[in-house]
PDB file of N, CA and C in Angstrom:
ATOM      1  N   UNK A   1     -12.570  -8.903 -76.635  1.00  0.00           N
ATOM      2  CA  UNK A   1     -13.267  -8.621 -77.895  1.00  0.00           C
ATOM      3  C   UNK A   1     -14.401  -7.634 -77.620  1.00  0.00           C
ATOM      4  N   UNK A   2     -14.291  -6.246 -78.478  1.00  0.00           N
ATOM      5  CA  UNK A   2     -15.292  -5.512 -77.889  1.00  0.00           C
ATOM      6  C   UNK A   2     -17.122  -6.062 -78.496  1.00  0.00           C
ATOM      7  N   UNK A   3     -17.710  -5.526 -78.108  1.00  0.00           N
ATOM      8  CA  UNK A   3     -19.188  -5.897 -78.266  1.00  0.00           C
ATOM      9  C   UNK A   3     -19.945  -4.999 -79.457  1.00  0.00           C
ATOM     10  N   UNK A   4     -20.194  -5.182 -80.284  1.00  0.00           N
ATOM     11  CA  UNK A   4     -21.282  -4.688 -81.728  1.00  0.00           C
ATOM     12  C   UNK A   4     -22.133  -3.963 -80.688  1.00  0.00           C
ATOM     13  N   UNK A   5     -22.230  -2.581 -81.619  1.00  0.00           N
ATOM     14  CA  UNK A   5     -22.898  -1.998 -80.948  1.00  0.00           C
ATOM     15  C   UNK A   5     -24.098  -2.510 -81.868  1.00  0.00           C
ATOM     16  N   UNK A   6     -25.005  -2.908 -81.242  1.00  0.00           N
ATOM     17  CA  UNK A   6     -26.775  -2.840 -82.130  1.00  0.00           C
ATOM     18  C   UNK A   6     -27.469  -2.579 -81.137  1.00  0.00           C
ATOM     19  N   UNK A   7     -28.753  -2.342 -81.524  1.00  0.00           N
ATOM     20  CA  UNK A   7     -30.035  -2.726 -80.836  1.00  0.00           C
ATOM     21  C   UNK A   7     -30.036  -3.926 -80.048  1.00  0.00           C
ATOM     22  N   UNK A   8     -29.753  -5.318 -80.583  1.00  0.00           N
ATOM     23  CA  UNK A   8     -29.843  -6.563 -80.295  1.00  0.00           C
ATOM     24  C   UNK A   8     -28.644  -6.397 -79.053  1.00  0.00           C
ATOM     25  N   UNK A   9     -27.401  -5.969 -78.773  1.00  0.00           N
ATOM     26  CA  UNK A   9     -27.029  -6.216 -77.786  1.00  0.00           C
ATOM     27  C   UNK A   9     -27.434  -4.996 -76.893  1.00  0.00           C
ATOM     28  N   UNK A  10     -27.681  -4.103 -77.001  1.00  0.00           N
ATOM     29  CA  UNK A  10     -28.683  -3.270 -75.836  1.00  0.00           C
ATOM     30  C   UNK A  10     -29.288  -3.939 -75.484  1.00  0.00           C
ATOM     31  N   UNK A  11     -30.398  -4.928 -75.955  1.00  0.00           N
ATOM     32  CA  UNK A  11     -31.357  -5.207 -75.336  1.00  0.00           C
ATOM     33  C   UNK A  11     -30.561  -6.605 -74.313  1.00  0.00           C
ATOM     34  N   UNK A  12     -29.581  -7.448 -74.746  1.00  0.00           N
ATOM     35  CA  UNK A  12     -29.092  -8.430 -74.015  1.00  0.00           C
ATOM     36  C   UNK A  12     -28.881  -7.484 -73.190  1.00  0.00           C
ATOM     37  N   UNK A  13     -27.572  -6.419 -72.746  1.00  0.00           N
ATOM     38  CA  UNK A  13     -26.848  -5.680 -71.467  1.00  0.00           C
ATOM     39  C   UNK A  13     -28.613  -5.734 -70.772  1.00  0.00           C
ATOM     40  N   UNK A  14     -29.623  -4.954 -70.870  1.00  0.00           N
ATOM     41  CA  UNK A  14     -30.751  -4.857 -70.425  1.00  0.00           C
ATOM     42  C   UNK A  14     -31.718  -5.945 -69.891  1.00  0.00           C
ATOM     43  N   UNK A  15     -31.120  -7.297 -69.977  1.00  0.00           N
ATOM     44  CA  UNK A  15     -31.609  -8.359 -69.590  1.00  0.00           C
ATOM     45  C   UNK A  15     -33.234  -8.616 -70.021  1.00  0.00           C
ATOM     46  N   UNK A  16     -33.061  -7.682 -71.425  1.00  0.00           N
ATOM     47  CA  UNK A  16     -34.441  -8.407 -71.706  1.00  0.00           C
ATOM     48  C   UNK A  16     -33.967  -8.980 -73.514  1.00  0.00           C
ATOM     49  N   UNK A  17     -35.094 -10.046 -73.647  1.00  0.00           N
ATOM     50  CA  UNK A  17     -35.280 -10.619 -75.281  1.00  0.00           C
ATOM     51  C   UNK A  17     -34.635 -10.157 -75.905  1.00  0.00           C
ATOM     52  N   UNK A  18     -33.612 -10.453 -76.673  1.00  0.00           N
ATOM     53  CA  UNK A  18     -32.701  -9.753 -77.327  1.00  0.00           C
ATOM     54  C   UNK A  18     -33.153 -10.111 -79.053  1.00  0.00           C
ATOM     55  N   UNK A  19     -34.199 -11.461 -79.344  1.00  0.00           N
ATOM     56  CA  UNK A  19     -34.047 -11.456 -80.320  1.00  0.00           C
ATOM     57  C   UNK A  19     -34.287 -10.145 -81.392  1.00  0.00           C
ATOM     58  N   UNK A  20     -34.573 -10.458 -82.593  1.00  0.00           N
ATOM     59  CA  UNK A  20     -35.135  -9.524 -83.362  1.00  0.00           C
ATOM     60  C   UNK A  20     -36.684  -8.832 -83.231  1.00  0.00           C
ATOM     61  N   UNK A  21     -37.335 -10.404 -83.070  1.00  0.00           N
ATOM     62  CA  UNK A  21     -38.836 -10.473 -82.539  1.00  0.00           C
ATOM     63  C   UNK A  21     -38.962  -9.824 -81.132  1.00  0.00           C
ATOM     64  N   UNK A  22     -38.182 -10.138 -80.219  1.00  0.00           N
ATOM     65  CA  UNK A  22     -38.275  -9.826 -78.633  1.00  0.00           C
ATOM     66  C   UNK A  22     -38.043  -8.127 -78.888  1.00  0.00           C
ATOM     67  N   UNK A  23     -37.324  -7.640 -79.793  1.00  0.00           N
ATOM     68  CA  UNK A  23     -36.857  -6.256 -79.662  1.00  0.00           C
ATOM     69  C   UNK A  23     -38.051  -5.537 -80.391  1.00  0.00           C
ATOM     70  N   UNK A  24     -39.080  -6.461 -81.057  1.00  0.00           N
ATOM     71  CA  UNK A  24     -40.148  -5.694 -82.056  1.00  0.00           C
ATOM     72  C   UNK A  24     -40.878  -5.508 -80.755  1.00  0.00           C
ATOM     73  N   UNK A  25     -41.088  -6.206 -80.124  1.00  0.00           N
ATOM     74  CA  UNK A  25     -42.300  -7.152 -78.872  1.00  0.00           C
ATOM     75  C   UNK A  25     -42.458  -5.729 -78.472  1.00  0.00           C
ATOM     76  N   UNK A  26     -40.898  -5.914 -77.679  1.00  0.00           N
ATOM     77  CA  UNK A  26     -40.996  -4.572 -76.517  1.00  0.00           C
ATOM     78  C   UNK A  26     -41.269  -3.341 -76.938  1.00  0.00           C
ATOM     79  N   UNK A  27     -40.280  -2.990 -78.184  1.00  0.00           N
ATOM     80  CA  UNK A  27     -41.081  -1.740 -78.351  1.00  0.00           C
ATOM     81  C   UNK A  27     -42.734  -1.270 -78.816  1.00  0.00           C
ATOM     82  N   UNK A  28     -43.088  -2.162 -79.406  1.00  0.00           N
ATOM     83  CA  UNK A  28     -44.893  -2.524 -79.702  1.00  0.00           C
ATOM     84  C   UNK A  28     -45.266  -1.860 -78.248  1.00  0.00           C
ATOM     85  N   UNK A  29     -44.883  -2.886 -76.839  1.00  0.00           N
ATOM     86  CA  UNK A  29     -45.832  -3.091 -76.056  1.00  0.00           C
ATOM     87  C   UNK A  29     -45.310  -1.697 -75.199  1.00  0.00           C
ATOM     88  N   UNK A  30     -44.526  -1.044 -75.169  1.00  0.00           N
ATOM     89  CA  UNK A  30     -43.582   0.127 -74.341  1.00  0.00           C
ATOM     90  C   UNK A  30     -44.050   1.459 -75.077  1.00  0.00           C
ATOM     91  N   UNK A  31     -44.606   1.846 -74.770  1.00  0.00           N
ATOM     92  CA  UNK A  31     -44.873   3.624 -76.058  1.00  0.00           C
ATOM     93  C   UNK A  31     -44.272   4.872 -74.766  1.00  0.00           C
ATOM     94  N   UNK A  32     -43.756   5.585 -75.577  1.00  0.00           N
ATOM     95  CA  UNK A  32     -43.466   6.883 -74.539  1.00  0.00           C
ATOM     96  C   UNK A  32     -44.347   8.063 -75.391  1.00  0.00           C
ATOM     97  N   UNK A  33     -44.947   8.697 -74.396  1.00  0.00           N
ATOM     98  CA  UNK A  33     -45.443  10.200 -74.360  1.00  0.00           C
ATOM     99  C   UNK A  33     -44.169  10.654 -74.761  1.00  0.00           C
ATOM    100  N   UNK A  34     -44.414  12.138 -75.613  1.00  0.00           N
ATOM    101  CA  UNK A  34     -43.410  12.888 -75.942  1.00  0.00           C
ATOM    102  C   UNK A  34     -42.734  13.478 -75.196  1.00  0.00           C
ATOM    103  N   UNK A  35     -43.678  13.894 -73.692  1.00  0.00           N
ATOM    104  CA  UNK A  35     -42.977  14.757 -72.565  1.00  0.00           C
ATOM    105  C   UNK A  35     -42.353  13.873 -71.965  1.00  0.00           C
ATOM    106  N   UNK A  36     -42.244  12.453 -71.875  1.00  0.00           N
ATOM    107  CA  UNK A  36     -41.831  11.722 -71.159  1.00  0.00           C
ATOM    108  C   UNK A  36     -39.798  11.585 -71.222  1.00  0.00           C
ATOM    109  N   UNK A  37     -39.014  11.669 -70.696  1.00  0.00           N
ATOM    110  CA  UNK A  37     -37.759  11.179 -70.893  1.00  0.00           C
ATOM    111  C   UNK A  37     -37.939   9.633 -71.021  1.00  0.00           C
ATOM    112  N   UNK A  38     -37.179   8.968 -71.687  1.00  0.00           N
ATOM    113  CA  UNK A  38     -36.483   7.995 -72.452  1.00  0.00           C
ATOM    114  C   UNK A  38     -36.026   7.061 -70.553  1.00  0.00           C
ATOM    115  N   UNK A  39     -35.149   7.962 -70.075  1.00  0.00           N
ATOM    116  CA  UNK A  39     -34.757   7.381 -68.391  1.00  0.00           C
ATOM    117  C   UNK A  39     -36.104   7.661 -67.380  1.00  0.00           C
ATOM    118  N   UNK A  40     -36.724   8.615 -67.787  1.00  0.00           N
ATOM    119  CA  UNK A  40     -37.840   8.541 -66.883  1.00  0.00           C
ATOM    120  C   UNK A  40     -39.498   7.420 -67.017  1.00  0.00           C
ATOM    121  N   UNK A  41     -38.823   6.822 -67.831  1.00  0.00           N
ATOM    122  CA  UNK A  41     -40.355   5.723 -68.339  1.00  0.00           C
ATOM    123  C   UNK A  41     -40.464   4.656 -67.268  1.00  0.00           C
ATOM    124  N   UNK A  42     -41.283   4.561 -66.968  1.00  0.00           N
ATOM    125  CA  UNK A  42     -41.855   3.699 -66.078  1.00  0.00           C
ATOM    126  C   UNK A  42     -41.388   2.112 -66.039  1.00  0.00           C
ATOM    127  N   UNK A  43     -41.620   1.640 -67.325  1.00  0.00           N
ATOM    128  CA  UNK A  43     -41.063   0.559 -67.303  1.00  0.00           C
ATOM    129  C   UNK A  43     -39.387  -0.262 -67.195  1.00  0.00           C
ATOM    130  N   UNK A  44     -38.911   0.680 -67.163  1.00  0.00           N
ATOM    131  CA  UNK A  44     -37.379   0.605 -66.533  1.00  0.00           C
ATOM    132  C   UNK A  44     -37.288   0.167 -65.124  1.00  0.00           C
ATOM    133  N   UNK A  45     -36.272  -0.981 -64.482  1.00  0.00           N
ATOM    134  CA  UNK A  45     -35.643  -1.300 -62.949  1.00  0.00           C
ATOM    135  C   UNK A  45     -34.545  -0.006 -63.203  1.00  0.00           C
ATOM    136  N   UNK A  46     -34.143   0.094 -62.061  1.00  0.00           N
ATOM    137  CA  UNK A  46     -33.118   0.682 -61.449  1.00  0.00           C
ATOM    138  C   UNK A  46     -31.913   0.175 -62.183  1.00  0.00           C
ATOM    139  N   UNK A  47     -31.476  -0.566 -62.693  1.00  0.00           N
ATOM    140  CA  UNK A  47     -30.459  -0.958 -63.010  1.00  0.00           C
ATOM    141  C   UNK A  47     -30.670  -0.965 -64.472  1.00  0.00           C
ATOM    142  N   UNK A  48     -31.644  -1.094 -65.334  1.00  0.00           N
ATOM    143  CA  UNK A  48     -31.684  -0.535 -66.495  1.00  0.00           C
ATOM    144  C   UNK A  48     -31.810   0.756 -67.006  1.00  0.00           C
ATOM    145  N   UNK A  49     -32.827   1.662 -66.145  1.00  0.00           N
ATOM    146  CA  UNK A  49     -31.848   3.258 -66.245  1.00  0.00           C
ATOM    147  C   UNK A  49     -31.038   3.339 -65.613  1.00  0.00           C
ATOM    148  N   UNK A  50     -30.126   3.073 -64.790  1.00  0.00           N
ATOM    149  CA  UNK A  50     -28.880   3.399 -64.877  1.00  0.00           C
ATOM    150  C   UNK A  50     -28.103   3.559 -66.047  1.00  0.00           C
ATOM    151  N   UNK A  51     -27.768   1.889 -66.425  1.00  0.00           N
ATOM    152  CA  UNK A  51     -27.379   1.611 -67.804  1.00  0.00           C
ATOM    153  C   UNK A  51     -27.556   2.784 -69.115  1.00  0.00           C
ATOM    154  N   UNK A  52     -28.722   2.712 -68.980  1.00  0.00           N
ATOM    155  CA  UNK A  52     -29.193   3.870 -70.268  1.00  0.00           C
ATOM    156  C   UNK A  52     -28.185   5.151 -70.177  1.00  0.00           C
ATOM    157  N   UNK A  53     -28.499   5.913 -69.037  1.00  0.00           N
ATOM    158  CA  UNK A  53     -28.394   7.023 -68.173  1.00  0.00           C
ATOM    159  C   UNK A  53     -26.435   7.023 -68.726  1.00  0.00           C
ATOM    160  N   UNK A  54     -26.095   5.834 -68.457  1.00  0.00           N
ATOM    161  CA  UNK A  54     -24.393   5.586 -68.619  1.00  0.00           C
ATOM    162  C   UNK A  54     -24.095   5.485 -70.384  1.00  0.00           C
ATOM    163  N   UNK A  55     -24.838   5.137 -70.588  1.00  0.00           N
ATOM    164  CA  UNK A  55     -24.490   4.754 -72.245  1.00  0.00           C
ATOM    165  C   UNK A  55     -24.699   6.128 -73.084  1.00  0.00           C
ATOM    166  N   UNK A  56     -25.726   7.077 -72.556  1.00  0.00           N
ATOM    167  CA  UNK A  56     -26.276   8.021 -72.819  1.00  0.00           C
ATOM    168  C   UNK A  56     -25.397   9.181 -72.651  1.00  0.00           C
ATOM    169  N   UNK A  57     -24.949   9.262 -71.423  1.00  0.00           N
ATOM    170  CA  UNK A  57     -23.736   9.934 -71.161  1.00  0.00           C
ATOM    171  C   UNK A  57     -22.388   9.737 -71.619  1.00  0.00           C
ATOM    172  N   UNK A  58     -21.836   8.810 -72.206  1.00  0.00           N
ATOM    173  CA  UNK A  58     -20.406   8.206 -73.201  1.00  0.00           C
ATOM    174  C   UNK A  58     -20.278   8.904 -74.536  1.00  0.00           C
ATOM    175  N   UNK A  59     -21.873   9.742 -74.718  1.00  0.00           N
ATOM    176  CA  UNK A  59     -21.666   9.813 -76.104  1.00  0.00           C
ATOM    177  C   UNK A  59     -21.018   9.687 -77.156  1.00  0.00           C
ATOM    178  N   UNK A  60     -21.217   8.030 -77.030  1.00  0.00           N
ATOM    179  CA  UNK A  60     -20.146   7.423 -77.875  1.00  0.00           C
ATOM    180  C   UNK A  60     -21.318   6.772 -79.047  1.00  0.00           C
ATOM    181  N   UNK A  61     -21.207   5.260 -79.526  1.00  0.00           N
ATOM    182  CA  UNK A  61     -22.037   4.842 -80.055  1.00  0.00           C
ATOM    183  C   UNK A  61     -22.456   4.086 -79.471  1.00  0.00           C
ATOM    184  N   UNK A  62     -23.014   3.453 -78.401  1.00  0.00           N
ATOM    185  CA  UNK A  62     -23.969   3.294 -77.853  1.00  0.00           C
ATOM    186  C   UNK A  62     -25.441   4.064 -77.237  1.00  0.00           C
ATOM    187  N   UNK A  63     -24.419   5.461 -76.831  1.00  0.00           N
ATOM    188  CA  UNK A  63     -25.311   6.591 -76.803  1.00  0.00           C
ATOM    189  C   UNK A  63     -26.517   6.597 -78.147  1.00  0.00           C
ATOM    190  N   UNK A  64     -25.967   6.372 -79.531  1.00  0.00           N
ATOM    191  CA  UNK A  64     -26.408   6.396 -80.596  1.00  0.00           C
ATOM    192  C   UNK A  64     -27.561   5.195 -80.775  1.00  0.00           C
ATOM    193  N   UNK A  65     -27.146   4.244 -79.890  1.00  0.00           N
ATOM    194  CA  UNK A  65     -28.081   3.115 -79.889  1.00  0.00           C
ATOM    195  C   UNK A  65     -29.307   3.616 -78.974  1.00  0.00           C
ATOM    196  N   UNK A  66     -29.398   4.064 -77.663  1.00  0.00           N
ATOM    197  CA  UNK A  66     -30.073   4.680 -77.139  1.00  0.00           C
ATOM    198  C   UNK A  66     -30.728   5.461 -77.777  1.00  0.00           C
ATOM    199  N   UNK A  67     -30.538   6.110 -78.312  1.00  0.00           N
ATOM    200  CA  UNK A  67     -31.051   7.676 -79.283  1.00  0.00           C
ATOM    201  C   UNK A  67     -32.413   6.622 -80.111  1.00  0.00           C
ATOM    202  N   UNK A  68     -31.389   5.702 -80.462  1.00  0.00           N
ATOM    203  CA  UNK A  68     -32.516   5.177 -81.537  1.00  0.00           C
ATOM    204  C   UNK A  68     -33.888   3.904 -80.963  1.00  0.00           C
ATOM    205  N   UNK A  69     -33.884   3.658 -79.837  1.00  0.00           N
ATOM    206  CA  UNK A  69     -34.325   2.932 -78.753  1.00  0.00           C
ATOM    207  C   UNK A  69     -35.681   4.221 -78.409  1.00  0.00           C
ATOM    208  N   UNK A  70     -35.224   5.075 -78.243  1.00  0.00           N
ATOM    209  CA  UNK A  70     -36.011   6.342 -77.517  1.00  0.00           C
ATOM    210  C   UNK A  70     -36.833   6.839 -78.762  1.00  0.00           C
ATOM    211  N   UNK A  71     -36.353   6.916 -80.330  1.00  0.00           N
ATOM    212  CA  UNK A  71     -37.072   7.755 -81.440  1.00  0.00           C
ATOM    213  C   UNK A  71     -37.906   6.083 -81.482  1.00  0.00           C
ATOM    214  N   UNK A  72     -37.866   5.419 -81.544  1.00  0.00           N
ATOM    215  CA  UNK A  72     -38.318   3.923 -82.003  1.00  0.00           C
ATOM    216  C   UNK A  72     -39.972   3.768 -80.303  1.00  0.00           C
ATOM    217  N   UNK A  73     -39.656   3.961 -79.657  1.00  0.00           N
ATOM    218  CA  UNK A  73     -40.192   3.586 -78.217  1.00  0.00           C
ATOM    219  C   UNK A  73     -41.491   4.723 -78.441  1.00  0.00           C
ATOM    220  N   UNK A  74     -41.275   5.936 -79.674  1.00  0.00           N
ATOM    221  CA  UNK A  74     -41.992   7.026 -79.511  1.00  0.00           C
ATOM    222  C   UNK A  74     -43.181   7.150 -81.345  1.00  0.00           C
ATOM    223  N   UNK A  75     -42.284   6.401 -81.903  1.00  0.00           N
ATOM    224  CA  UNK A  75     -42.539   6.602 -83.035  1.00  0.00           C
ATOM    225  C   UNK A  75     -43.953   6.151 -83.450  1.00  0.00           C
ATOM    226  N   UNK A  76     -45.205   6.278 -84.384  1.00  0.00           N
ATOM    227  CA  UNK A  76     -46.575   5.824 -84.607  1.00  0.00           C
ATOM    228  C   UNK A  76     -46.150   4.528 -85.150  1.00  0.00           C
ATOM    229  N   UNK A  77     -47.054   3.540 -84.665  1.00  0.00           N
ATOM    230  CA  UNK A  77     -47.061   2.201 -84.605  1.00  0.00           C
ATOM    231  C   UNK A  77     -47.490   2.000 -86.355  1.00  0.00           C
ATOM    232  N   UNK A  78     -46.906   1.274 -87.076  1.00  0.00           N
ATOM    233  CA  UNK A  78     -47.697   0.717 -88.101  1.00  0.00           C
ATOM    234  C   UNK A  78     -48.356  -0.303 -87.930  1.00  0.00           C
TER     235      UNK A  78
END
């Protein structure tokens, strides 16, 4: 059975909080500089940019989930 692409299961593959709340959390507490790449942020293990780096490259729709992970990680906080 393939896997829904959302936000919510990015963040499970990524082994972090997947809830709704856990996915507000992180991006709140995670901000990227504009010059910054999305794979180059600090707060990533090795094995979660990878992941990215792979999903990113499929440009499939997960890629699309990424995309929106990265405009969201950058965007002004309300």
């Amino acid at each position: 059975m393939p896997v829904t692409v959302r936000m919510t299961n990015l963040f499970l593959q990524l082994g972090l909080d997947a809830t709704p709340e856990g996915v507000a959390r992180f991006i709140s507490e995670h901000r990227l500089a504009a010059e910054i790449n999305v794979l180059d942020a600090d707060f990533w293990n090795d094995g979660q940019r990878q992941l990215l780096k792979e999903l990113l490259c499929s440009d499939g729709e997960w890629a699309l989930v990424v995309d929106q992970l990265n405009e969201a990680l950058r965007a002004p906080e309300v």
